[in-house]
PDB file of N, CA and C in Angstrom:
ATOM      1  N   UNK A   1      12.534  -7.759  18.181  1.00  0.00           N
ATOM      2  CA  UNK A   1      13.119  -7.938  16.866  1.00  0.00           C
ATOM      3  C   UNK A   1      12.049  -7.924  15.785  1.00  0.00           C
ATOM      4  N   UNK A   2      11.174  -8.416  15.935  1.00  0.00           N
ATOM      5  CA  UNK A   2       9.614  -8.784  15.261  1.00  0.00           C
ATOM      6  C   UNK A   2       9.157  -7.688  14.649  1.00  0.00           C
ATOM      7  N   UNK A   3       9.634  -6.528  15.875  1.00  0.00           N
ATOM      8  CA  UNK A   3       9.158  -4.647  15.331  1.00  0.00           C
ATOM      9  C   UNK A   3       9.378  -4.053  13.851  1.00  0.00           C
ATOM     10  N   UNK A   4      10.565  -4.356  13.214  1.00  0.00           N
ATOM     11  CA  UNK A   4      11.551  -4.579  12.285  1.00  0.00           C
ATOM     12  C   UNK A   4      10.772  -4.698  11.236  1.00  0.00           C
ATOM     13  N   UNK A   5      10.014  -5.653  11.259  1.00  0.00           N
ATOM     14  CA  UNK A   5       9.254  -6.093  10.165  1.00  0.00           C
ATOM     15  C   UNK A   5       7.788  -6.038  10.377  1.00  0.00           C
ATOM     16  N   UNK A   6       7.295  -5.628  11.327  1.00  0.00           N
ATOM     17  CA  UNK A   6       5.708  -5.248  11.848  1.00  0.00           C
ATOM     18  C   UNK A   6       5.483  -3.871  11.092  1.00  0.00           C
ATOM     19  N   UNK A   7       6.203  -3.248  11.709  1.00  0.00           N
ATOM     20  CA  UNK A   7       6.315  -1.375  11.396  1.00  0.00           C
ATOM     21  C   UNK A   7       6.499  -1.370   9.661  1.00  0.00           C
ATOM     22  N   UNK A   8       7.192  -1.659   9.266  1.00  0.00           N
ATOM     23  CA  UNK A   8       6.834  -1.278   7.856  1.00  0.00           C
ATOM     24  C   UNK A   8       5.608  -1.711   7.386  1.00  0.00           C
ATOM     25  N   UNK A   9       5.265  -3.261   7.387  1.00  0.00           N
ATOM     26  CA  UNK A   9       4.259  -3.761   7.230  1.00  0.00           C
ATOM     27  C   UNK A   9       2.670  -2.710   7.297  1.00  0.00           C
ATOM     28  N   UNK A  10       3.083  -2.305   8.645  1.00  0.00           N
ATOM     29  CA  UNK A  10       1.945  -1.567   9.179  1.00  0.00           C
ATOM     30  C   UNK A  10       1.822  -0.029   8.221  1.00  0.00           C
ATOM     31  N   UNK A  11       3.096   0.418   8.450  1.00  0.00           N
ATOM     32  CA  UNK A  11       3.084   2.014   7.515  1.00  0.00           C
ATOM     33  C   UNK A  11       3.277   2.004   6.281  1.00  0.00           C
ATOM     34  N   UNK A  12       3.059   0.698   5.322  1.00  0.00           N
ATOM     35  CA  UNK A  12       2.725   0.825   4.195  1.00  0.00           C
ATOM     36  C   UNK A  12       1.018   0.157   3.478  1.00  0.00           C
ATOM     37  N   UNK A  13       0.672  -0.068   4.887  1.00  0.00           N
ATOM     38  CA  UNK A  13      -1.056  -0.708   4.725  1.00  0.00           C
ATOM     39  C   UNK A  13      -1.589   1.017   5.231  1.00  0.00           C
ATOM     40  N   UNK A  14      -1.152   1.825   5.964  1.00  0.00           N
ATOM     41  CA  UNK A  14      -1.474   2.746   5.784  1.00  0.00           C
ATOM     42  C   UNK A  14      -1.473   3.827   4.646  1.00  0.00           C
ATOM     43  N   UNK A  15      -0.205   3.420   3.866  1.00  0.00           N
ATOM     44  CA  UNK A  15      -0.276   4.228   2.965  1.00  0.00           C
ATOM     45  C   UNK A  15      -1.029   4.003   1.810  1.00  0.00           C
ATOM     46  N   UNK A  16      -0.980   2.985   1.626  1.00  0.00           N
ATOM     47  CA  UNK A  16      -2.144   1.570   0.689  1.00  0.00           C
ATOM     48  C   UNK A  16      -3.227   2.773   0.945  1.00  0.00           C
ATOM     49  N   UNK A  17      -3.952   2.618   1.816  1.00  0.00           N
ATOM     50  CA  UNK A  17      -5.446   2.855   2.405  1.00  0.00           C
ATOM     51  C   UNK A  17      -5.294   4.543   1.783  1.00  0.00           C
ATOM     52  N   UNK A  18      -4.298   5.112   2.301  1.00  0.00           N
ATOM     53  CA  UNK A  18      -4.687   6.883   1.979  1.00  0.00           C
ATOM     54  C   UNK A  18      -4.257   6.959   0.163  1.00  0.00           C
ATOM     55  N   UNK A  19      -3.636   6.435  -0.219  1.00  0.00           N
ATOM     56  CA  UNK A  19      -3.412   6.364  -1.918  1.00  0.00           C
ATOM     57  C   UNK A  19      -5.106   5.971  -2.316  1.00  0.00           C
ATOM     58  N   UNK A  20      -5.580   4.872  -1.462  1.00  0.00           N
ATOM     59  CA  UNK A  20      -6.709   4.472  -2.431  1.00  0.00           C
ATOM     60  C   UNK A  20      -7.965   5.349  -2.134  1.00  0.00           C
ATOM     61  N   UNK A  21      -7.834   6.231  -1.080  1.00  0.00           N
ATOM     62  CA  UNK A  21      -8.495   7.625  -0.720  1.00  0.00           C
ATOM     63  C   UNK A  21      -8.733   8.551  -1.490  1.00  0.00           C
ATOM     64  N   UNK A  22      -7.336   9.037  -2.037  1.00  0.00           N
ATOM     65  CA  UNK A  22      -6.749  10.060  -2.656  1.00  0.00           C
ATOM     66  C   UNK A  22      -6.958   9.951  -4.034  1.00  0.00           C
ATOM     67  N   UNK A  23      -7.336   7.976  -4.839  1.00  0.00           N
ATOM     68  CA  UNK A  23      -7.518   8.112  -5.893  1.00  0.00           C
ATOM     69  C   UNK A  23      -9.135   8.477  -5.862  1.00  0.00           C
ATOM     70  N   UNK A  24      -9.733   8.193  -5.012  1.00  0.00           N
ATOM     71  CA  UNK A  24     -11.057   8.173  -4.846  1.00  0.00           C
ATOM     72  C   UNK A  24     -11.813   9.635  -5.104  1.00  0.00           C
ATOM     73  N   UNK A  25     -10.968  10.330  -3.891  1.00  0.00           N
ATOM     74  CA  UNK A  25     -10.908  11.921  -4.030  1.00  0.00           C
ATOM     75  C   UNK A  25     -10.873  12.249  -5.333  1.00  0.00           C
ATOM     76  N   UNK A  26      -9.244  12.286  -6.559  1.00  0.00           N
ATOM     77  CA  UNK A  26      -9.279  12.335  -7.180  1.00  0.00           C
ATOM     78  C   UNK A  26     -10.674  12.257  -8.432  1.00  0.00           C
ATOM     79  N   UNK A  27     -11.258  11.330  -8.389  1.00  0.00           N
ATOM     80  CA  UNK A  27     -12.079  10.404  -9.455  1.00  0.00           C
ATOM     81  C   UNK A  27     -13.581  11.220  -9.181  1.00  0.00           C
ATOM     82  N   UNK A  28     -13.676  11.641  -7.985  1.00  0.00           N
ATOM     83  CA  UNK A  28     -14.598  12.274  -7.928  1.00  0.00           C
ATOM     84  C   UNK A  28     -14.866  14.177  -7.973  1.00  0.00           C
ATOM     85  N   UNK A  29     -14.069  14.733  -7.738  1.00  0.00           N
ATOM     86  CA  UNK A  29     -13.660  16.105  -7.688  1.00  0.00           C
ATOM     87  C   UNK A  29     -13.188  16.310  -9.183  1.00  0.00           C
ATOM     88  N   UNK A  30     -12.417  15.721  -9.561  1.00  0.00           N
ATOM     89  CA  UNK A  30     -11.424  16.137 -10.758  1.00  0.00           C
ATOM     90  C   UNK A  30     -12.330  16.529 -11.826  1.00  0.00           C
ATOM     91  N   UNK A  31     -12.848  17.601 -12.693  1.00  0.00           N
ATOM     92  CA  UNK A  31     -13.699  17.805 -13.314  1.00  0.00           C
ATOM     93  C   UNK A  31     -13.062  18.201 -14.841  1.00  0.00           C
ATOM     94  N   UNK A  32     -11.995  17.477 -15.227  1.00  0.00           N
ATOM     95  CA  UNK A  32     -10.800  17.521 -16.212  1.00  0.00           C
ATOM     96  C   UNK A  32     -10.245  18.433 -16.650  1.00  0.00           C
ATOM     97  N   UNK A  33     -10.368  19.631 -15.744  1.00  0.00           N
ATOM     98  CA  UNK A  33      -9.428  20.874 -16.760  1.00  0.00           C
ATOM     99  C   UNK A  33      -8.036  20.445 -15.663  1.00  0.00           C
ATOM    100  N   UNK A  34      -7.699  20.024 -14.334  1.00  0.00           N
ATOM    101  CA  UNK A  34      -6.307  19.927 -13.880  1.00  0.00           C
ATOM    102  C   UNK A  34      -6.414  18.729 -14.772  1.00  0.00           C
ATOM    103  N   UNK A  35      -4.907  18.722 -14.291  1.00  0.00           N
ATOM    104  CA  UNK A  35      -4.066  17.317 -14.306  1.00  0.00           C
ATOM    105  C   UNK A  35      -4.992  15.695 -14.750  1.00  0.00           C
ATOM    106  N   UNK A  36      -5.300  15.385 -15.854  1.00  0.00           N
ATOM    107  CA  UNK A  36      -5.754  14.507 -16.061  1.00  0.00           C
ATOM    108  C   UNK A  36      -5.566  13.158 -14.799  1.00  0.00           C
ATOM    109  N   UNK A  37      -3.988  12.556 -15.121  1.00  0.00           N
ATOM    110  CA  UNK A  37      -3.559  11.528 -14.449  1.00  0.00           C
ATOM    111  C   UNK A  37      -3.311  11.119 -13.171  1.00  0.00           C
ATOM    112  N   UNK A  38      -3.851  12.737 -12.935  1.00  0.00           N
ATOM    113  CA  UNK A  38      -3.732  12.103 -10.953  1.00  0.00           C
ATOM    114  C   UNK A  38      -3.952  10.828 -10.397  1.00  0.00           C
ATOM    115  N   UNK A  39      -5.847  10.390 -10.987  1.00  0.00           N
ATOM    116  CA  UNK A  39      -6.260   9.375 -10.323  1.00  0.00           C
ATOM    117  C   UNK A  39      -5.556   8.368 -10.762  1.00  0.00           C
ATOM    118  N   UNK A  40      -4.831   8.108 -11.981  1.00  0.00           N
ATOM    119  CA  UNK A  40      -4.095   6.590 -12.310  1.00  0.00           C
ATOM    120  C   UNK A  40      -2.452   7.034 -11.825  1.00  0.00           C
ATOM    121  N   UNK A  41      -2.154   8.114 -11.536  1.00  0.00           N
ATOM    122  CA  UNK A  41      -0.624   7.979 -10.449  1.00  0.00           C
ATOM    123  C   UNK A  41      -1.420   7.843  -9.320  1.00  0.00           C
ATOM    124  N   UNK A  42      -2.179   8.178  -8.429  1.00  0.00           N
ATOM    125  CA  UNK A  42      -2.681   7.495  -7.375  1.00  0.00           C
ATOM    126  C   UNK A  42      -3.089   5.927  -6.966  1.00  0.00           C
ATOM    127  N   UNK A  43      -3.976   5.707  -7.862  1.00  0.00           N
ATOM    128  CA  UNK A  43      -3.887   3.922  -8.157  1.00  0.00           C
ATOM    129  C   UNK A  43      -2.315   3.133  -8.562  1.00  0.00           C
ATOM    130  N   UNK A  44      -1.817   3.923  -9.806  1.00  0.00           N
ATOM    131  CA  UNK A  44      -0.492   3.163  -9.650  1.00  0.00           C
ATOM    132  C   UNK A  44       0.494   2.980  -8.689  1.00  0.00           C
ATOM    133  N   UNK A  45       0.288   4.426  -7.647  1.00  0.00           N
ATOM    134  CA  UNK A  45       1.011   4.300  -6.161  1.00  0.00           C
ATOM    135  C   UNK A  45       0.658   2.835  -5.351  1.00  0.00           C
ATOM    136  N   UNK A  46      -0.348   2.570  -5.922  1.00  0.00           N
ATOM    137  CA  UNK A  46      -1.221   1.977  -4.670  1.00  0.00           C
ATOM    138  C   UNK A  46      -1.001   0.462  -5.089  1.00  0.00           C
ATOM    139  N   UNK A  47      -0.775   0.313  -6.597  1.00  0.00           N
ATOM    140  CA  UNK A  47      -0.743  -1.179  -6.501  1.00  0.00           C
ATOM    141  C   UNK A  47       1.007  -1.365  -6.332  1.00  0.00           C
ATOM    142  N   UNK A  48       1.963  -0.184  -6.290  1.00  0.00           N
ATOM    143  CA  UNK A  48       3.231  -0.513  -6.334  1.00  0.00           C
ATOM    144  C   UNK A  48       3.356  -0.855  -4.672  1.00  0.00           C
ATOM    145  N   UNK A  49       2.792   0.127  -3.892  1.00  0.00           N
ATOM    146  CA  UNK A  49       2.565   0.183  -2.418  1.00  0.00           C
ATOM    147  C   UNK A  49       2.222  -1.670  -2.072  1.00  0.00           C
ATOM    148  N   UNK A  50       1.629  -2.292  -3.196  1.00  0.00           N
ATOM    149  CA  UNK A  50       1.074  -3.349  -2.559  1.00  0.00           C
ATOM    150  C   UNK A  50       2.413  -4.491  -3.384  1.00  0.00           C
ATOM    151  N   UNK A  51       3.006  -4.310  -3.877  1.00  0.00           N
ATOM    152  CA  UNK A  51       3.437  -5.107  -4.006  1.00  0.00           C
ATOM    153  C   UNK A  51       4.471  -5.065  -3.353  1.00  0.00           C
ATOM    154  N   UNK A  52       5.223  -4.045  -2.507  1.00  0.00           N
ATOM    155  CA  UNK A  52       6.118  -3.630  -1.562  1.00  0.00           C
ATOM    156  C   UNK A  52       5.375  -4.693   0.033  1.00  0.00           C
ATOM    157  N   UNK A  53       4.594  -4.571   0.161  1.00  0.00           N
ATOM    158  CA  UNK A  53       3.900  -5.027   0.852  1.00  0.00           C
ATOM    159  C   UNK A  53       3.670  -6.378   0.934  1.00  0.00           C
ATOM    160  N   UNK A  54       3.513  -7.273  -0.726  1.00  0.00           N
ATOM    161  CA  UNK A  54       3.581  -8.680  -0.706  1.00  0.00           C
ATOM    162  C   UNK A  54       5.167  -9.416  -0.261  1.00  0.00           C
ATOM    163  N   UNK A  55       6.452  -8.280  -0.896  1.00  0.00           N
ATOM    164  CA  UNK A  55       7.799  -8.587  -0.879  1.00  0.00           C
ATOM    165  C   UNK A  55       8.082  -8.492   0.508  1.00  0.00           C
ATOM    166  N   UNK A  56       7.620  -7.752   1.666  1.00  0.00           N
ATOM    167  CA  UNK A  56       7.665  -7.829   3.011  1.00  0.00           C
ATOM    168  C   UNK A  56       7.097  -8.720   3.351  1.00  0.00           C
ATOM    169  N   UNK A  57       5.993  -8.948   3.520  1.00  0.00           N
ATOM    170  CA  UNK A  57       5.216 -10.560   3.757  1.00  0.00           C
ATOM    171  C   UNK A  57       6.238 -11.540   3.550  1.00  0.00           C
ATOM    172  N   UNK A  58       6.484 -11.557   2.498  1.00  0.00           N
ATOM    173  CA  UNK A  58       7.302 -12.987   1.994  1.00  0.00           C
ATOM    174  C   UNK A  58       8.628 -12.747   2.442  1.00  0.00           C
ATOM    175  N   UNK A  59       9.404 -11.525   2.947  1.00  0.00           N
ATOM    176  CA  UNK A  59      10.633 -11.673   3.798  1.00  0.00           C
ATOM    177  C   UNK A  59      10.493 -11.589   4.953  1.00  0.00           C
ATOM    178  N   UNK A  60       9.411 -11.348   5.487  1.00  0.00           N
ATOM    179  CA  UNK A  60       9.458 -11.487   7.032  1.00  0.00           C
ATOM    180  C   UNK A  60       8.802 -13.157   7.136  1.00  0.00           C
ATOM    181  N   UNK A  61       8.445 -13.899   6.715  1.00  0.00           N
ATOM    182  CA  UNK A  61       7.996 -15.199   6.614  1.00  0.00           C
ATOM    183  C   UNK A  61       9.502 -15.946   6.319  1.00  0.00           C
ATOM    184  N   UNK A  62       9.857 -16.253   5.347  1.00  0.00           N
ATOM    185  CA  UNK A  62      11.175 -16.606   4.766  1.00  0.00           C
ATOM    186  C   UNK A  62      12.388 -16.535   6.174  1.00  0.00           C
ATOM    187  N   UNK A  63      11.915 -15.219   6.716  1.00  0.00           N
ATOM    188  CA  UNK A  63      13.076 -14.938   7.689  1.00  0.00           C
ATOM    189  C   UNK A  63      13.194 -15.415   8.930  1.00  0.00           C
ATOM    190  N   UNK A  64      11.550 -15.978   9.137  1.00  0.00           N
ATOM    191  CA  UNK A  64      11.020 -16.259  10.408  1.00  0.00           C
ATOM    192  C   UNK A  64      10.308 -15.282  11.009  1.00  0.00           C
ATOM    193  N   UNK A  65      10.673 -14.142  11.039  1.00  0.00           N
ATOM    194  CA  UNK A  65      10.181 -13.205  11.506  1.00  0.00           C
ATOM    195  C   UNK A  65       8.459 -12.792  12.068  1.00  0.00           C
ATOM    196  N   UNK A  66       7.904 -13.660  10.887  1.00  0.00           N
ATOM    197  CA  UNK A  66       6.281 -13.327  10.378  1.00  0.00           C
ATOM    198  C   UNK A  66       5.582 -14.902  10.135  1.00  0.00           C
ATOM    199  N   UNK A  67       4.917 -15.569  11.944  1.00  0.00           N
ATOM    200  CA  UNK A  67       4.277 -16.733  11.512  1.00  0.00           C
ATOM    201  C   UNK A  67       2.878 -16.768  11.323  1.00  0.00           C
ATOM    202  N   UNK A  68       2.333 -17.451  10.371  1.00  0.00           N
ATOM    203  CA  UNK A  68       1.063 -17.673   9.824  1.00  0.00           C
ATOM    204  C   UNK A  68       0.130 -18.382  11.008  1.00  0.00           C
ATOM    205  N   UNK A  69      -0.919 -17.951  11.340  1.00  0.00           N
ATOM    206  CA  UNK A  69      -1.657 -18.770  12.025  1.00  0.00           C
ATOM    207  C   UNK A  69      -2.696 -19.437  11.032  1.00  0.00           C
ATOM    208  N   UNK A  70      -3.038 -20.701  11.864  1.00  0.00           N
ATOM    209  CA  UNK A  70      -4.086 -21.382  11.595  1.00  0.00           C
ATOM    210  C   UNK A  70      -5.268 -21.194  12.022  1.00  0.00           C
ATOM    211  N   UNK A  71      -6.192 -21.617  11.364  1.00  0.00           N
ATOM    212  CA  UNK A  71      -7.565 -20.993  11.066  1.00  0.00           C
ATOM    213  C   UNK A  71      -8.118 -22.629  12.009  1.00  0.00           C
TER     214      UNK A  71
END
C-alpha cells in the first residue's frame, strides 16, 4: 500500500533533479539570441515540482502512510 505514495514521491525527486539540470544546461549554453526564459521556466518547474513534493510528504504522513524516523 506504502507503494502509492513512495512512487510519486520518488518520480517527482527525479524530476526535481533533471529540471534543476536543464536549468543549469540552460544558464550555461544559452548565449541570448533563443528563447530568453528557458532557464526561469526551468527553475520555476522546479520549485513548483517541489512544492508538489512538500504536499505529498505531508499527505502521506497525515495518512499514515509515510513514518518519520528518529535520529
Amino acid at each position: 500500500m506504502d507503494i502509492f505514495i513512495k512512487l510519486p514521491v520518488i518520480l517527482v525527486l527525479i524530476f526535481i533533479v533533471f529540471s534543476l539540470f536543464q536549468g543549469m544546461y540552460y544558464l550555461s549554453k544559452d548565449d541570448g539570441r533563443n528563447d530568453k526564459t528557458r532557464v526561469v521556466r526551468a527553475l520555476t518547474i522546479r520549485i513548483v515540482l517541489s512544492f508538489i513534493l512538500f504536499f505529498l510528504l505531508m499527505l502521506g504522513y497525515f495518512a499514515g502512510l509515510l513514518q518519520p524516523h528518529g535520529l
